[in-house]
PDB file of N, CA and C in Angstrom:
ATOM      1  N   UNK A   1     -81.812 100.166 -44.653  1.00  0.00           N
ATOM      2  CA  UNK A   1     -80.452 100.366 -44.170  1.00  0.00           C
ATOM      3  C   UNK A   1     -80.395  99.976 -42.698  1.00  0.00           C
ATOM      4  N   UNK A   2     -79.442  99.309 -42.344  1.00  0.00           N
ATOM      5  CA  UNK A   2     -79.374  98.705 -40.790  1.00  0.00           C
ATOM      6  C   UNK A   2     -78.509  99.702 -40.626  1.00  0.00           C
ATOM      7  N   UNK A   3     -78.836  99.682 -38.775  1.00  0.00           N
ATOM      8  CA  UNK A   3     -78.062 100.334 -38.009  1.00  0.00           C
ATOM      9  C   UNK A   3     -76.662  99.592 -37.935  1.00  0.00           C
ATOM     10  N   UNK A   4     -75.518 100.784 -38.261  1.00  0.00           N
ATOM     11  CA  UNK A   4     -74.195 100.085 -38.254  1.00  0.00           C
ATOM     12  C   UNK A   4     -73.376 100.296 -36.855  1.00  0.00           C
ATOM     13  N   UNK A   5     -74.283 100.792 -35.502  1.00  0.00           N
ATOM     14  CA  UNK A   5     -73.695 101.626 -34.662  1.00  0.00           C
ATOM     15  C   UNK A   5     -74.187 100.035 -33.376  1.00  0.00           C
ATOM     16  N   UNK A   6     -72.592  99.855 -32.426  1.00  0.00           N
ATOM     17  CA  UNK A   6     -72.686  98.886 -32.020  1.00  0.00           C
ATOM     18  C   UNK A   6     -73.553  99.322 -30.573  1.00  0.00           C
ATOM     19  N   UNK A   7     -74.171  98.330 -29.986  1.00  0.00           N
ATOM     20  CA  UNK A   7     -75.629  98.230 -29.021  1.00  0.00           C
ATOM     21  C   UNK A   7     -75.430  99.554 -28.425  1.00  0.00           C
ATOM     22  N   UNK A   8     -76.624 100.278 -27.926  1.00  0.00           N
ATOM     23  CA  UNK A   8     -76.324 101.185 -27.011  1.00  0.00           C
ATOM     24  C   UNK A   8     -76.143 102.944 -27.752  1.00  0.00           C
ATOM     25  N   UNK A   9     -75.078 102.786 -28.948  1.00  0.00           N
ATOM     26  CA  UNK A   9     -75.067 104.008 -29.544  1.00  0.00           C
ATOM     27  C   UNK A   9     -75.286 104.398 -30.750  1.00  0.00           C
ATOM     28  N   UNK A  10     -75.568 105.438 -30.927  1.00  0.00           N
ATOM     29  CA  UNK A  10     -76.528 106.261 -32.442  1.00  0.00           C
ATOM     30  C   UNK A  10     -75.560 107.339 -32.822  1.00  0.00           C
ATOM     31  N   UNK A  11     -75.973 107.791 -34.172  1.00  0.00           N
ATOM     32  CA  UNK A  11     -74.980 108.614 -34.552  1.00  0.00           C
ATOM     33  C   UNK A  11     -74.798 110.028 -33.074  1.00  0.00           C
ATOM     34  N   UNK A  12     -75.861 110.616 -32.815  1.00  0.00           N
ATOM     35  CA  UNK A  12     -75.445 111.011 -31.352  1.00  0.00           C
ATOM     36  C   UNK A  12     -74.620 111.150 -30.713  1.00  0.00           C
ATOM     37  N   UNK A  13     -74.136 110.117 -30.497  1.00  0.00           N
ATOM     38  CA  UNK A  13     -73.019 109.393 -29.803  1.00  0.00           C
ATOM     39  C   UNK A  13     -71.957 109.835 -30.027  1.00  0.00           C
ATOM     40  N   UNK A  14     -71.760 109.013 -31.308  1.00  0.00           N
ATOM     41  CA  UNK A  14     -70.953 108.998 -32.214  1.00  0.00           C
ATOM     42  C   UNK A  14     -70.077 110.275 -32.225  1.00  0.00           C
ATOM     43  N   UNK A  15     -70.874 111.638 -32.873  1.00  0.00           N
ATOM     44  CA  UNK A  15     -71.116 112.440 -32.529  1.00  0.00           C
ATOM     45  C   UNK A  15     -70.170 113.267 -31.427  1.00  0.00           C
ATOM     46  N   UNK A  16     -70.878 112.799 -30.910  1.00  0.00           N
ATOM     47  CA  UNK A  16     -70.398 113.950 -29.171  1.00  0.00           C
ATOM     48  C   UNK A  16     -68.606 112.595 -28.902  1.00  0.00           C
ATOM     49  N   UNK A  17     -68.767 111.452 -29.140  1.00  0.00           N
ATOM     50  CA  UNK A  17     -67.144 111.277 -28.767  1.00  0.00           C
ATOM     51  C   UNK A  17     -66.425 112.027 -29.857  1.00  0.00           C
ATOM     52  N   UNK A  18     -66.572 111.887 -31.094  1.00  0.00           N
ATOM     53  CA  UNK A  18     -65.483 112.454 -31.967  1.00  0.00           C
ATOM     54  C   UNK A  18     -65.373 114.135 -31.677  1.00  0.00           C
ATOM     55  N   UNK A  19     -66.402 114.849 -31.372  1.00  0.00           N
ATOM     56  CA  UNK A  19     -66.091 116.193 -30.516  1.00  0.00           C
ATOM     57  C   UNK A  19     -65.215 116.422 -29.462  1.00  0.00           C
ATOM     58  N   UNK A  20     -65.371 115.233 -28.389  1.00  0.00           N
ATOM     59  CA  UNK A  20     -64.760 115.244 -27.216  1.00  0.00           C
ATOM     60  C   UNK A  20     -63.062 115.442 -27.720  1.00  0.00           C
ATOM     61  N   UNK A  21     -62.576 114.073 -28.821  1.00  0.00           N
ATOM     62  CA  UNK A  21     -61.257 113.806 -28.932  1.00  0.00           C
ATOM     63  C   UNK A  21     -60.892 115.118 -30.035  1.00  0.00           C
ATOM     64  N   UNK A  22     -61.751 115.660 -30.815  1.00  0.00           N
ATOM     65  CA  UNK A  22     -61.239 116.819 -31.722  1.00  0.00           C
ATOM     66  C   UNK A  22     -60.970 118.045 -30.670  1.00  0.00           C
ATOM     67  N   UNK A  23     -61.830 117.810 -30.322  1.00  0.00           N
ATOM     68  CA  UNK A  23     -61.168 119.359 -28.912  1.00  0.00           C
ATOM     69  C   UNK A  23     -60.417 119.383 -28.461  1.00  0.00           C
ATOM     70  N   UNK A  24     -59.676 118.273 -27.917  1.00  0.00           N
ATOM     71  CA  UNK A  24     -57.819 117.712 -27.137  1.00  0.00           C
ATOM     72  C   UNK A  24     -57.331 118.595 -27.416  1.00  0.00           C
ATOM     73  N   UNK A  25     -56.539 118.957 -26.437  1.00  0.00           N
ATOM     74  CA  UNK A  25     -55.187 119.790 -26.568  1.00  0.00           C
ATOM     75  C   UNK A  25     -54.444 118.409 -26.692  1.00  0.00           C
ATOM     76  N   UNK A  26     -52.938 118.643 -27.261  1.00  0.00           N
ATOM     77  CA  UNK A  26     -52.047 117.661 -26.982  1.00  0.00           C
ATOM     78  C   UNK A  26     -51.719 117.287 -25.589  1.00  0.00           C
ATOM     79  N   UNK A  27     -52.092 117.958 -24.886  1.00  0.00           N
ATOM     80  CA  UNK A  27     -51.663 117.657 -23.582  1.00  0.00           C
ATOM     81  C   UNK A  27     -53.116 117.317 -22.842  1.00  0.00           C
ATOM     82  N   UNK A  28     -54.014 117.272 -22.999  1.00  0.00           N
ATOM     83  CA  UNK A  28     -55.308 116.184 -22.366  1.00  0.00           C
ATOM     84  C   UNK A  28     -55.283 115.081 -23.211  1.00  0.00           C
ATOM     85  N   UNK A  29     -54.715 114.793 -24.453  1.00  0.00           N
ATOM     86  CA  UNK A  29     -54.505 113.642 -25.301  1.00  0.00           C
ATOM     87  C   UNK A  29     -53.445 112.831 -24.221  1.00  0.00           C
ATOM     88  N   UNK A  30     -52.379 113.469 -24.204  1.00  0.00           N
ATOM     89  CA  UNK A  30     -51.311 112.538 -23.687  1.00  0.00           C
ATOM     90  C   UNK A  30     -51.791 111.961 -22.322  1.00  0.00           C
ATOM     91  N   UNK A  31     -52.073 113.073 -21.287  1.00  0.00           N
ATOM     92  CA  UNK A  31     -52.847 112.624 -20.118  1.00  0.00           C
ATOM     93  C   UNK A  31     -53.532 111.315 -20.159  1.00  0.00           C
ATOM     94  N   UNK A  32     -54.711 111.368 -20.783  1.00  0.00           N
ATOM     95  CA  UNK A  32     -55.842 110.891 -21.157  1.00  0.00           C
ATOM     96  C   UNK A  32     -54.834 109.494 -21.304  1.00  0.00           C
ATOM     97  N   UNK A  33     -53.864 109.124 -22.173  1.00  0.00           N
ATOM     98  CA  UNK A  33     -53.624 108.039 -22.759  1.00  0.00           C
ATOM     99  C   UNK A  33     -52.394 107.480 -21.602  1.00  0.00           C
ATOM    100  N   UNK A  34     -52.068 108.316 -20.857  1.00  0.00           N
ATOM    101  CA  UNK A  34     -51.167 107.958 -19.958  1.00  0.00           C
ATOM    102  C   UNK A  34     -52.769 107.520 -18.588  1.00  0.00           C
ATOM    103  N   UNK A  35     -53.653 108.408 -18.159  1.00  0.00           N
ATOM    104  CA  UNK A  35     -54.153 107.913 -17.059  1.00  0.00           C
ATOM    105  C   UNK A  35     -54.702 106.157 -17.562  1.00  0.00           C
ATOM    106  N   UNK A  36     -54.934 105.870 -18.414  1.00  0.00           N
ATOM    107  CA  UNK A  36     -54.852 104.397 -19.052  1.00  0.00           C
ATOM    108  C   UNK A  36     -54.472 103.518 -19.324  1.00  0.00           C
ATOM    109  N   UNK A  37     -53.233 103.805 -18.942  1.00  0.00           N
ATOM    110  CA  UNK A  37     -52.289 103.337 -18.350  1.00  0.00           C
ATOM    111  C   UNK A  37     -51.389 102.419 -17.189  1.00  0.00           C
ATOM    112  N   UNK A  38     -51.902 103.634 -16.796  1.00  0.00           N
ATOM    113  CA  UNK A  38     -52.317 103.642 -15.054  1.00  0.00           C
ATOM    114  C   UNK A  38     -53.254 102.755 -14.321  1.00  0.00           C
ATOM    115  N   UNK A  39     -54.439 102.747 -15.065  1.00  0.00           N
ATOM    116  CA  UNK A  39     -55.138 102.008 -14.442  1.00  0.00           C
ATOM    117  C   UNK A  39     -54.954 100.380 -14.090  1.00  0.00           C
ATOM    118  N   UNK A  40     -55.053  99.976 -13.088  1.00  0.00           N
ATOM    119  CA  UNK A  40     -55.022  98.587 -12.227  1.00  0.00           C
ATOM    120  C   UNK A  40     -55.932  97.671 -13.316  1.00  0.00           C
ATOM    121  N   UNK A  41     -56.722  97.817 -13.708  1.00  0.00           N
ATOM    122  CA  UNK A  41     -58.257  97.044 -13.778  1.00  0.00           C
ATOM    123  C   UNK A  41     -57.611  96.532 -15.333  1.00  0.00           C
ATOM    124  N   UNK A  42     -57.219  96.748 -16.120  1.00  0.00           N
ATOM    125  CA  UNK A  42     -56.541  96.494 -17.408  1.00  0.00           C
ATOM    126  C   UNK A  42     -55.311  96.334 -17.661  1.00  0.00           C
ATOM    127  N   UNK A  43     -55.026  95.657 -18.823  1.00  0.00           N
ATOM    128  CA  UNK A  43     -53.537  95.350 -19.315  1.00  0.00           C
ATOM    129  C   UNK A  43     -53.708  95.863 -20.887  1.00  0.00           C
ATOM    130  N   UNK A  44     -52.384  96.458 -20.944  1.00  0.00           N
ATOM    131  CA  UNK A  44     -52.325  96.791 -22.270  1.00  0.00           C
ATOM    132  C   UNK A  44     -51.277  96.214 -22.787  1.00  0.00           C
ATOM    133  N   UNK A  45     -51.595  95.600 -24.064  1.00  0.00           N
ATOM    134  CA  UNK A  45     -50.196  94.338 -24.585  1.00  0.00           C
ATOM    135  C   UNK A  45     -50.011  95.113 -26.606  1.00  0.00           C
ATOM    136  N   UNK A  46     -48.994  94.748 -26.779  1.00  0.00           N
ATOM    137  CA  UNK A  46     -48.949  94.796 -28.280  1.00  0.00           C
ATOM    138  C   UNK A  46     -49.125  93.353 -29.024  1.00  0.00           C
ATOM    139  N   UNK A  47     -49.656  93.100 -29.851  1.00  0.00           N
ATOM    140  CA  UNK A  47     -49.943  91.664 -30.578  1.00  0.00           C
ATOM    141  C   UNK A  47     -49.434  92.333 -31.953  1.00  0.00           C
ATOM    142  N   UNK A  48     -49.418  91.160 -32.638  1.00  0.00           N
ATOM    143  CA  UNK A  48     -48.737  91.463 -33.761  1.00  0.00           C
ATOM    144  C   UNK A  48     -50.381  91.718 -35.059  1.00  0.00           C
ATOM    145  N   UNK A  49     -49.987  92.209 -35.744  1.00  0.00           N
ATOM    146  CA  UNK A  49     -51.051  93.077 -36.292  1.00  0.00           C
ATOM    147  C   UNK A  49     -51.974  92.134 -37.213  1.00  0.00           C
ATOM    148  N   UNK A  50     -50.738  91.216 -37.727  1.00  0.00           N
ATOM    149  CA  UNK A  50     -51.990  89.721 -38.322  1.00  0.00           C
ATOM    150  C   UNK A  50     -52.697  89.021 -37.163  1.00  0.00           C
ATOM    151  N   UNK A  51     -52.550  88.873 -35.801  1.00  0.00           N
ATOM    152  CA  UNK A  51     -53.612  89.142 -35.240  1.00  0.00           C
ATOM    153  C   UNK A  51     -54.818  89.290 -34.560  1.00  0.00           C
ATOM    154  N   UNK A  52     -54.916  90.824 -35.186  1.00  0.00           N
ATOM    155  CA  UNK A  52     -56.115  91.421 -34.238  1.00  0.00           C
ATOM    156  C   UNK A  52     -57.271  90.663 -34.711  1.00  0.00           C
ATOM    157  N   UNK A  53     -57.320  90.344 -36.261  1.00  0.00           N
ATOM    158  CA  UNK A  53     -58.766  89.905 -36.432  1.00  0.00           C
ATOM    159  C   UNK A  53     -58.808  88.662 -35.574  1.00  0.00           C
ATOM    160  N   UNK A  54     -58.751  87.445 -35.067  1.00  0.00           N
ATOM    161  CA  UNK A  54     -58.537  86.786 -33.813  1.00  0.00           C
ATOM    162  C   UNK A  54     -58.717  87.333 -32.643  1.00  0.00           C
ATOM    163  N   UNK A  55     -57.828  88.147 -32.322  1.00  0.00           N
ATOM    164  CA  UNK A  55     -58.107  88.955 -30.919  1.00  0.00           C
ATOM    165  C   UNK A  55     -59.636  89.357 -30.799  1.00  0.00           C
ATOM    166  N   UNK A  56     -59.953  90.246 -31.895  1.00  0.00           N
ATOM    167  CA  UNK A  56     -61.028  90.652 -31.458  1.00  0.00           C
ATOM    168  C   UNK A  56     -62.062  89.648 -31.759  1.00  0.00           C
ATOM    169  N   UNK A  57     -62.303  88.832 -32.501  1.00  0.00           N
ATOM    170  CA  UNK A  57     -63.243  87.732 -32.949  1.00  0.00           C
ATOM    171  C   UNK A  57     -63.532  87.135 -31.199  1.00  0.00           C
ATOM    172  N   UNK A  58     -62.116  86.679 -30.618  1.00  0.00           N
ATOM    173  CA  UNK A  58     -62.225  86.145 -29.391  1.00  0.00           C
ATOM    174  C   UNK A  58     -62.624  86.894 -28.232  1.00  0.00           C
ATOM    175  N   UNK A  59     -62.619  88.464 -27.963  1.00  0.00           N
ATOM    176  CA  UNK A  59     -63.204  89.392 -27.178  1.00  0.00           C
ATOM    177  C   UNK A  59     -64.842  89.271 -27.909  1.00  0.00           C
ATOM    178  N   UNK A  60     -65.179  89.091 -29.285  1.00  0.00           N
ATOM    179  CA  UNK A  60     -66.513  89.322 -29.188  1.00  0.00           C
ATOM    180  C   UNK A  60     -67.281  88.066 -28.832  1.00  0.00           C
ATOM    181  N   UNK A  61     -66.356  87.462 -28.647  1.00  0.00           N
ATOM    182  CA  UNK A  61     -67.612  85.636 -28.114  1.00  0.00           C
ATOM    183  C   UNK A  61     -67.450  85.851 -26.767  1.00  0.00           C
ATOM    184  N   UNK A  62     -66.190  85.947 -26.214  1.00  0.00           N
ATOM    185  CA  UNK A  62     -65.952  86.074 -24.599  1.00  0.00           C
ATOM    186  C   UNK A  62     -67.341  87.009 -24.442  1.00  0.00           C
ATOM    187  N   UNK A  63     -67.125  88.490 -25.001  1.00  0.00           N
ATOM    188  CA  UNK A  63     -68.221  89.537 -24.604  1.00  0.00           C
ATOM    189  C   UNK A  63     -69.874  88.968 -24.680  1.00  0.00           C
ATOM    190  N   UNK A  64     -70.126  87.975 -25.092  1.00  0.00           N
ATOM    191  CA  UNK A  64     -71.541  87.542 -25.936  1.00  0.00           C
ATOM    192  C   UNK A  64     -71.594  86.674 -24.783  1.00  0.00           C
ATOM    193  N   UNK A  65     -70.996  86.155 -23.979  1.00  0.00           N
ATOM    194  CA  UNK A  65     -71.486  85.213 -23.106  1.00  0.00           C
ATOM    195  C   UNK A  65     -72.377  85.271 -22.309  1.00  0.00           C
TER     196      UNK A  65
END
């Protein structure tokens, strides 16, 4: 059985984020998704949902460089 967990993380991981986001109050959710917002360093766009498989195909070659 191969590891299905992308570079870097193990079920562990895995793990401790899905804890982090099950613990949210609605209101560190909203925060959380508003300070991300916020941030300078990123853009957040809507694409149309046919798509993402493209989008992301093209973030994973950009990322592989």
């Amino acid at each position: 059985m191969s590891n299905a967990f992308p570079k870097g993380w193990d079920e562990d991981r895995v793990r401790q984020v899905l804890d982090h986001y099950e613990r949210q109050s609605e209101d560190e959710q909203f925060a959380e998704i508003e300070a991300a917002f916020e941030q300078e360093d990123t853009i957040t766009m809507s694409i149309p949902a046919s798509l993402v498989p493209e989008v992301r195909a093209l973030l994973a070659r950009s990322s592989n460089q």
